[in-house]
Protein backbone atom coordinates (compact mmCIF):
# COMPACT_ATOMS: atom_id res chain seq x y z
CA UNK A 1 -34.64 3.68 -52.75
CA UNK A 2 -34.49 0.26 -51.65
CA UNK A 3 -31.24 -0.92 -53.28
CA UNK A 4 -29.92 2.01 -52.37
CA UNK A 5 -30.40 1.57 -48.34
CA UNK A 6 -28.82 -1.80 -49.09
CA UNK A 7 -25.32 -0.35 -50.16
CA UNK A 8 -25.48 2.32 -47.86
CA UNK A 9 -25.64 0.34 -44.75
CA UNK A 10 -22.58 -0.85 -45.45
CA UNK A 11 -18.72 0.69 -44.83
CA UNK A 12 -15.32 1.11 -46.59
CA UNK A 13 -15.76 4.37 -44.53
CA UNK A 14 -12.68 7.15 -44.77
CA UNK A 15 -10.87 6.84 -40.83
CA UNK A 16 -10.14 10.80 -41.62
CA UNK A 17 -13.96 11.76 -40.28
CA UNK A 18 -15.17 9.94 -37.96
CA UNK A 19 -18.40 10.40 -36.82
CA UNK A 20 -21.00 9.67 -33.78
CA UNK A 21 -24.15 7.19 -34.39
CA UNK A 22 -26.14 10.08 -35.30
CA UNK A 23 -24.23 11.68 -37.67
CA UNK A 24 -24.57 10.85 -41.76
CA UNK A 25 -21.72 8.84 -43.05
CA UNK A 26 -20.83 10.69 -46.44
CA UNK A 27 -22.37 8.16 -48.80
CA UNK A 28 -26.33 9.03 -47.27
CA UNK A 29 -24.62 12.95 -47.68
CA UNK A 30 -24.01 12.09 -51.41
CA UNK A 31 -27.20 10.24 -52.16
CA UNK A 32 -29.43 13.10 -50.22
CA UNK A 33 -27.16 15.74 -52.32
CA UNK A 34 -28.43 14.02 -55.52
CA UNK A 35 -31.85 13.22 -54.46
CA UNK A 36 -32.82 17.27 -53.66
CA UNK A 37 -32.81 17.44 -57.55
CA UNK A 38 -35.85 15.77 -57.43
CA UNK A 39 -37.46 16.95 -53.99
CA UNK A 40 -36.00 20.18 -54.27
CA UNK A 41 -35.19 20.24 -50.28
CA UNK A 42 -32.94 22.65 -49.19
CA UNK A 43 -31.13 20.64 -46.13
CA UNK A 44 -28.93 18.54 -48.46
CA UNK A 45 -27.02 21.95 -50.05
CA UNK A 46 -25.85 22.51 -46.31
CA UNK A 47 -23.28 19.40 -47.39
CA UNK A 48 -21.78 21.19 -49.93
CA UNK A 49 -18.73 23.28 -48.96
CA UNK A 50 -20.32 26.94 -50.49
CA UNK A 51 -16.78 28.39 -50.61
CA UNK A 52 -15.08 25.40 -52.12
CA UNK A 53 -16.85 23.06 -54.25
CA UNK A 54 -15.21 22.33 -57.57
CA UNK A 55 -17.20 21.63 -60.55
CA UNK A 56 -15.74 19.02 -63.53
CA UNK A 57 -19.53 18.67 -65.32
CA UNK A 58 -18.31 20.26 -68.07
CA UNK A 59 -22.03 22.03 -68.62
CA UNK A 60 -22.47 23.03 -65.39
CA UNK A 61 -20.43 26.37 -63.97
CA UNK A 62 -18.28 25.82 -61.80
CA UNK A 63 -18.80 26.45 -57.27
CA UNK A 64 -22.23 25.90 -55.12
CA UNK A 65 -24.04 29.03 -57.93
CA UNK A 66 -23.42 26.74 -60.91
CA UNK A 67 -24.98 23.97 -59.21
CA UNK A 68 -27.87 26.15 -57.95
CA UNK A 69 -28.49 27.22 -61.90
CA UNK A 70 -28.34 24.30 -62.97
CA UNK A 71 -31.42 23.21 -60.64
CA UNK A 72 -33.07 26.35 -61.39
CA UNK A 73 -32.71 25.18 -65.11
CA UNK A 74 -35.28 22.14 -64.45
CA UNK A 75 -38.23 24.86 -64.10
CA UNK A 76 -38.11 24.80 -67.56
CA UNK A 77 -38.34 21.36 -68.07
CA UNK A 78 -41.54 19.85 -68.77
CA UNK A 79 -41.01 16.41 -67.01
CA UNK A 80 -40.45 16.33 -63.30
CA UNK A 81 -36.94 15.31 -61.91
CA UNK A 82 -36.88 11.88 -61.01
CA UNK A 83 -33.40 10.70 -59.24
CA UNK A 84 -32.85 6.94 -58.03
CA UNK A 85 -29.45 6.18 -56.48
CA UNK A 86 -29.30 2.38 -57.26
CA UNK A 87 -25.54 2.18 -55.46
CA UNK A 88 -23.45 3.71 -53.57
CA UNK A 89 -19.85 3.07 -51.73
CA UNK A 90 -17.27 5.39 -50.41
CA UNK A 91 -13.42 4.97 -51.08
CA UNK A 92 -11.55 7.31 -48.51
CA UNK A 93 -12.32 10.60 -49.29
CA UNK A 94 -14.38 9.83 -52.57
CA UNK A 95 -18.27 8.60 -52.84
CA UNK A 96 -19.32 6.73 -55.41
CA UNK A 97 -23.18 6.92 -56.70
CA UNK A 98 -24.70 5.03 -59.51
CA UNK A 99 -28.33 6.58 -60.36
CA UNK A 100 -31.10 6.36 -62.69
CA UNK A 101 -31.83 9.94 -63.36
CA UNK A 102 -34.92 11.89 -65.29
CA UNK A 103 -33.07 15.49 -65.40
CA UNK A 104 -33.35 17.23 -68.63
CA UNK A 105 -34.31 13.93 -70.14
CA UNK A 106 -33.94 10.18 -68.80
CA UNK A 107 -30.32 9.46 -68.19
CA UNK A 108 -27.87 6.57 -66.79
CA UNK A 109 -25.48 8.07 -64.70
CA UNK A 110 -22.42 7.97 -62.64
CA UNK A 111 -21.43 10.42 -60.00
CA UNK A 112 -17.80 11.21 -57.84
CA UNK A 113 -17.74 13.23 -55.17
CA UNK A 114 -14.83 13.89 -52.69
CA UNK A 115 -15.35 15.12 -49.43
CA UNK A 116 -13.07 17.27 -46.79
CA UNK A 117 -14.15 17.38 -43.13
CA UNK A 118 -17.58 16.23 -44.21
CA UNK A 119 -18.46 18.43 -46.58
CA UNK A 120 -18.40 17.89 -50.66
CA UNK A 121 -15.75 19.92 -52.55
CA UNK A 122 -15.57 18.15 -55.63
CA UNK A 123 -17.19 16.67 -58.36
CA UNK A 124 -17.29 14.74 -61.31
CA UNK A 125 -19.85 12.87 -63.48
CA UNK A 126 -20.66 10.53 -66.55
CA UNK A 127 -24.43 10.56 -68.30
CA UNK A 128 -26.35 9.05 -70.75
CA UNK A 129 -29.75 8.92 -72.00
CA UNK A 130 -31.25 6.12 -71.52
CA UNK A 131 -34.19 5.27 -73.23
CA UNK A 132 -35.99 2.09 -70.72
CA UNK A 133 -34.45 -0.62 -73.12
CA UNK A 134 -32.83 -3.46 -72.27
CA UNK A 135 -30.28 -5.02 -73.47
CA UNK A 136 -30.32 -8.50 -75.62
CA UNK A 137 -30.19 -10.21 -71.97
CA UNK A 138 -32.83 -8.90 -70.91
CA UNK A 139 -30.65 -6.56 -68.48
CA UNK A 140 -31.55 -2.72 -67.69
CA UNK A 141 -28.34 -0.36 -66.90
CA UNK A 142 -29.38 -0.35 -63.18
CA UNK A 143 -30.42 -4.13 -62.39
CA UNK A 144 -28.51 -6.61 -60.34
CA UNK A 145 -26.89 -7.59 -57.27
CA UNK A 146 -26.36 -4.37 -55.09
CA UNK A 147 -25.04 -6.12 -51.66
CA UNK A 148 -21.59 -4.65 -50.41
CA UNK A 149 -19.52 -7.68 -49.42
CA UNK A 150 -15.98 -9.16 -49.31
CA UNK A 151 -14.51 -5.59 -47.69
CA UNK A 152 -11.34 -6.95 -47.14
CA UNK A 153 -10.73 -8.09 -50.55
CA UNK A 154 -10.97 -4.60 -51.83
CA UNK A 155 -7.38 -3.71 -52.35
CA UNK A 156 -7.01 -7.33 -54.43
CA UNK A 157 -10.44 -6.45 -56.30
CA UNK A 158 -9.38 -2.52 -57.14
CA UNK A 159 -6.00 -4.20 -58.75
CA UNK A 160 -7.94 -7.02 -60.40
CA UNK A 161 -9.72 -4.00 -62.31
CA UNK A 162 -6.97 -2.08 -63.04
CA UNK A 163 -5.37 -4.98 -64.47
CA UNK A 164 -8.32 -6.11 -67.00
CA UNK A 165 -8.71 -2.24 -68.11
CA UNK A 166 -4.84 -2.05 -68.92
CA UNK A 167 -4.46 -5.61 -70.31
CA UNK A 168 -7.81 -6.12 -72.42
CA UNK A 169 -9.63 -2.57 -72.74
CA UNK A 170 -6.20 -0.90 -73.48
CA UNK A 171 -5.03 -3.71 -75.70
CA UNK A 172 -1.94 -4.19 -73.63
CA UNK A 173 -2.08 -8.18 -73.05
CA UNK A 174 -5.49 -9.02 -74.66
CA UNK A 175 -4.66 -13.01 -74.41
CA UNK A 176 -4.98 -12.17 -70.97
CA UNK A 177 -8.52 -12.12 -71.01
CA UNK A 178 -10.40 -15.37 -70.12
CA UNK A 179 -7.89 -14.69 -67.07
CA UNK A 180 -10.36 -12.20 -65.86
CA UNK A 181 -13.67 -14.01 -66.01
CA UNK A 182 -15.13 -17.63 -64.69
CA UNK A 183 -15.73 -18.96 -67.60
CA UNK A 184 -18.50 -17.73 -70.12
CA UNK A 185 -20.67 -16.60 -66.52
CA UNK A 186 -20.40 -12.72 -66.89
CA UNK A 187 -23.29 -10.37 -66.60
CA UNK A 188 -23.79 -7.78 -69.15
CA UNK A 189 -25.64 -4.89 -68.59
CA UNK A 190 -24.02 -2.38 -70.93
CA UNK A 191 -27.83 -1.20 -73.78
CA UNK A 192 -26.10 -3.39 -76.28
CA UNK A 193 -24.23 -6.25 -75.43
CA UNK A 194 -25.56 -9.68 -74.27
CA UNK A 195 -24.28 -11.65 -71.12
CA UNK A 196 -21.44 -13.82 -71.27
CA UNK A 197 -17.80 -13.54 -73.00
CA UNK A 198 -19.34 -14.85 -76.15
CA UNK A 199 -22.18 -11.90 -76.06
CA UNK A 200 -18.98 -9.39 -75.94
CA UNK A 201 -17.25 -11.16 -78.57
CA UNK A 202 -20.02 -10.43 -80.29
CA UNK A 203 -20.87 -6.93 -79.96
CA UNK A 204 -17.18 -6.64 -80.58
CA UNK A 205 -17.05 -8.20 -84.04
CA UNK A 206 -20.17 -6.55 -85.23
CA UNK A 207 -18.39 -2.97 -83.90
CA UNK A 208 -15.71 -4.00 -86.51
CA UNK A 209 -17.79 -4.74 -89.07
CA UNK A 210 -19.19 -1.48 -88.82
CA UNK A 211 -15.72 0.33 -88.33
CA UNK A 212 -16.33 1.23 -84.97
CA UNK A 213 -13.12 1.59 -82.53
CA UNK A 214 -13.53 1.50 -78.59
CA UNK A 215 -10.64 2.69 -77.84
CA UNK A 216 -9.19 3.30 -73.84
CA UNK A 217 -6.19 5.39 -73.40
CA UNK A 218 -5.59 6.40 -69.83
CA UNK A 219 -6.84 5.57 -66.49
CA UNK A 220 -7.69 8.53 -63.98
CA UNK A 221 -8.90 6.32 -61.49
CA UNK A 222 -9.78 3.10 -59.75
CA UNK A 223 -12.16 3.42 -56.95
CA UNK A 224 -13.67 0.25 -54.70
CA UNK A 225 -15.17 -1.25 -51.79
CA UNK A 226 -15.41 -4.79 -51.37
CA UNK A 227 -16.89 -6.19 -54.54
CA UNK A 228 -17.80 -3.23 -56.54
CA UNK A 229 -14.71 -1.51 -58.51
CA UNK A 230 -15.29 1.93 -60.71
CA UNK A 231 -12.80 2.36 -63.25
CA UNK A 232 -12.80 5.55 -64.41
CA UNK A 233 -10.77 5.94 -68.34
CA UNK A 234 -10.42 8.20 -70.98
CA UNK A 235 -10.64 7.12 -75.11
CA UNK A 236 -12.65 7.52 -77.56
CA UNK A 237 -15.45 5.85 -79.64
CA UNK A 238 -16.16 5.91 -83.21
CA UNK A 239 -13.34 8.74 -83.34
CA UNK A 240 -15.20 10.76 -80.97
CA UNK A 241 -13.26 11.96 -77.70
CA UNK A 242 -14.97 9.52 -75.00
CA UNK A 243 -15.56 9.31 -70.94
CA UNK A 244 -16.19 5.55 -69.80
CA UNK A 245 -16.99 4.72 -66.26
CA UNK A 246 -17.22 1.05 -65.70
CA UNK A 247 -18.29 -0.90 -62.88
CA UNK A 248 -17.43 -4.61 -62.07
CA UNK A 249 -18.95 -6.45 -59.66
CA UNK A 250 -15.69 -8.84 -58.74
CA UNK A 251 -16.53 -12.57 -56.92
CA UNK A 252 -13.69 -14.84 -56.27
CA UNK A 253 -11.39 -13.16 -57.90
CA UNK A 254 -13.30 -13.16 -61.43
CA UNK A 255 -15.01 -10.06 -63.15
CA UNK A 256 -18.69 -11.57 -62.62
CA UNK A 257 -20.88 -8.18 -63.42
CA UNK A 258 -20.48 -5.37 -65.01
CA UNK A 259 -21.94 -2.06 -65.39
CA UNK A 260 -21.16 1.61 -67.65
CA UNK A 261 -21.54 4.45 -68.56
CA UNK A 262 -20.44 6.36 -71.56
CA UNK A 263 -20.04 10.38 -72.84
CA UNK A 264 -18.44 11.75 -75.35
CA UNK A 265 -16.67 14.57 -74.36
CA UNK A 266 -17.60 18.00 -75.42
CA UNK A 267 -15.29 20.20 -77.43
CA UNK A 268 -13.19 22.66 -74.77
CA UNK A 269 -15.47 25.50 -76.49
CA UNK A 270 -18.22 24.55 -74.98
CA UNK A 271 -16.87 24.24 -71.58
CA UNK A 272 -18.19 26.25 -69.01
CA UNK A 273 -15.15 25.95 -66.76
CA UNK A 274 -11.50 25.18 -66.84
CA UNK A 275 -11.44 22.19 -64.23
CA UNK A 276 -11.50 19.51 -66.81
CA UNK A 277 -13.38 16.12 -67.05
CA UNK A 278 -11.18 14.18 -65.12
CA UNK A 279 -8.84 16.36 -63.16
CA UNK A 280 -8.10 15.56 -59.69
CA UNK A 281 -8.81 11.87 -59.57
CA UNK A 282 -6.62 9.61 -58.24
């Protein structure tokens, strides 16, 4: 947990709670939340607001009991639960947590979680498995830098992201695009596309070749702190309704890293709640 302590120490703190020395700020709440999947320690629950917490997993019930069966579900699994929160930052009321998770199967993942008076009352995730490969740069889904800097620029950064995700992943202004990067210097780490503007020029054409659409239609959120930005959108892939959570790593005003996750959406038949995927992000 390493990279993770190296995030955490750092702020873009909410002013609505604030707290004493001793207290945990709410990203080391978030990350200990996550981690008692794997230790199974009961402490962490206590950060959970038991008579409003909000589920939008779609296959997890919803309030503190779905959460609970959910971990009682891994008894049944025959590899242990392994959870690694590579990054973390906090955005006013939200927490951002980037992990490498073994639950139910090896996973990427990206988790949201919005807190009240210190407690968690909502949240949302993206997952995928994630089979140890790297991409063709030799980049993992977790690698990287993971140092929290240039707070002040996190306003500028937040709108920087927004920008690139309406102009070039939403097709709006798509000449726009070398705009957004220094250059050809861009790290990948998305399974299947190499570093560079020319490795996702790439990955691009041979998606076309194959009749493969990416396709980004709406924007539920943009969430920062300093030089890490989440954009969180909702499109599809290859026809198939799709989640994507990116994260960019912004430096001097470029796009210099980037990270993501993608799900496709399950049909609303399988949903175990009615809270939706993305409802209540803004």
């Amino acid at each position: 947990m390493m990279a993770a302590a190296a995030i955490l120490a750092t702020g873009c703190k909410s002013n609505n709670n604030p707290q004493t020395q001793e207290e945990m700020d709410n990203k080391e709440k978030a990350v200990a939340v996550l981690k008692a999947i794997e230790t199974g320690a009961s402490e962490p629950i206590s950060y959970i607001n038991a008579q409003n917490y909000k589920q939008h997993n779609l296959g997890v019930a919803d309030g503190l009991d779905g959460f609970g069966a959910a971990l009682a579900g891994l008894a049944d699994f025959p590899e242990k639960a392994r959870v690694n929160t590579v990054r973390a930052f906090e955005d006013g009321e939200f927490v951002v947590c980037q992990t490498d998770y073994n639950f139910f199967g090896p996973k990427a993942g990206f988790d949201i979680f919005r807190f009240e008076d210190g407690k968690i009352v909502e949240h949302w995730d993206n997952l995928m498995p994630y089979d140890g490969s790297k991409n063709p740069s030799g980049h993992t889904p977790f690698d990287g830098t993971t140092e929290v800097k240039d707070l002040d620029k996190t306003a500028a950064n937040k709108d920087l992201v927004r920008n690139f995700v309406q102009d070039v992943l939403m097709g709006q202004h798509p000449e726009n695009l070398t705009n957004y990067f220094d250059g050809n210097n861009y790290i990948q780490h998305n399974v299947s596309i190499a570093d560079g503007l020319d490795g996702l020029g790439a990955a691009l054409a041979a998606m076309a070749e194959q009749g493969i659409k990416m396709e980004y239609f709406t924007i539920h959120t943009v969430l920062g702190c300093g030089n890490f930005v989440l954009a969180v959108s909702e499109g599809a892939f290859a026809g198939q309704p799709t989640s994507y959570y990116d994260l960019f790593r912004v430096e001097n005003g470029k796009i210099a890293e980037h990270w993501d996750v993608m799900e496709t959406i399950a049909p609303e038949s399988e949903w175990k709640h009615q809270n939706g995927k993305f409802n209540g992000l803004k």
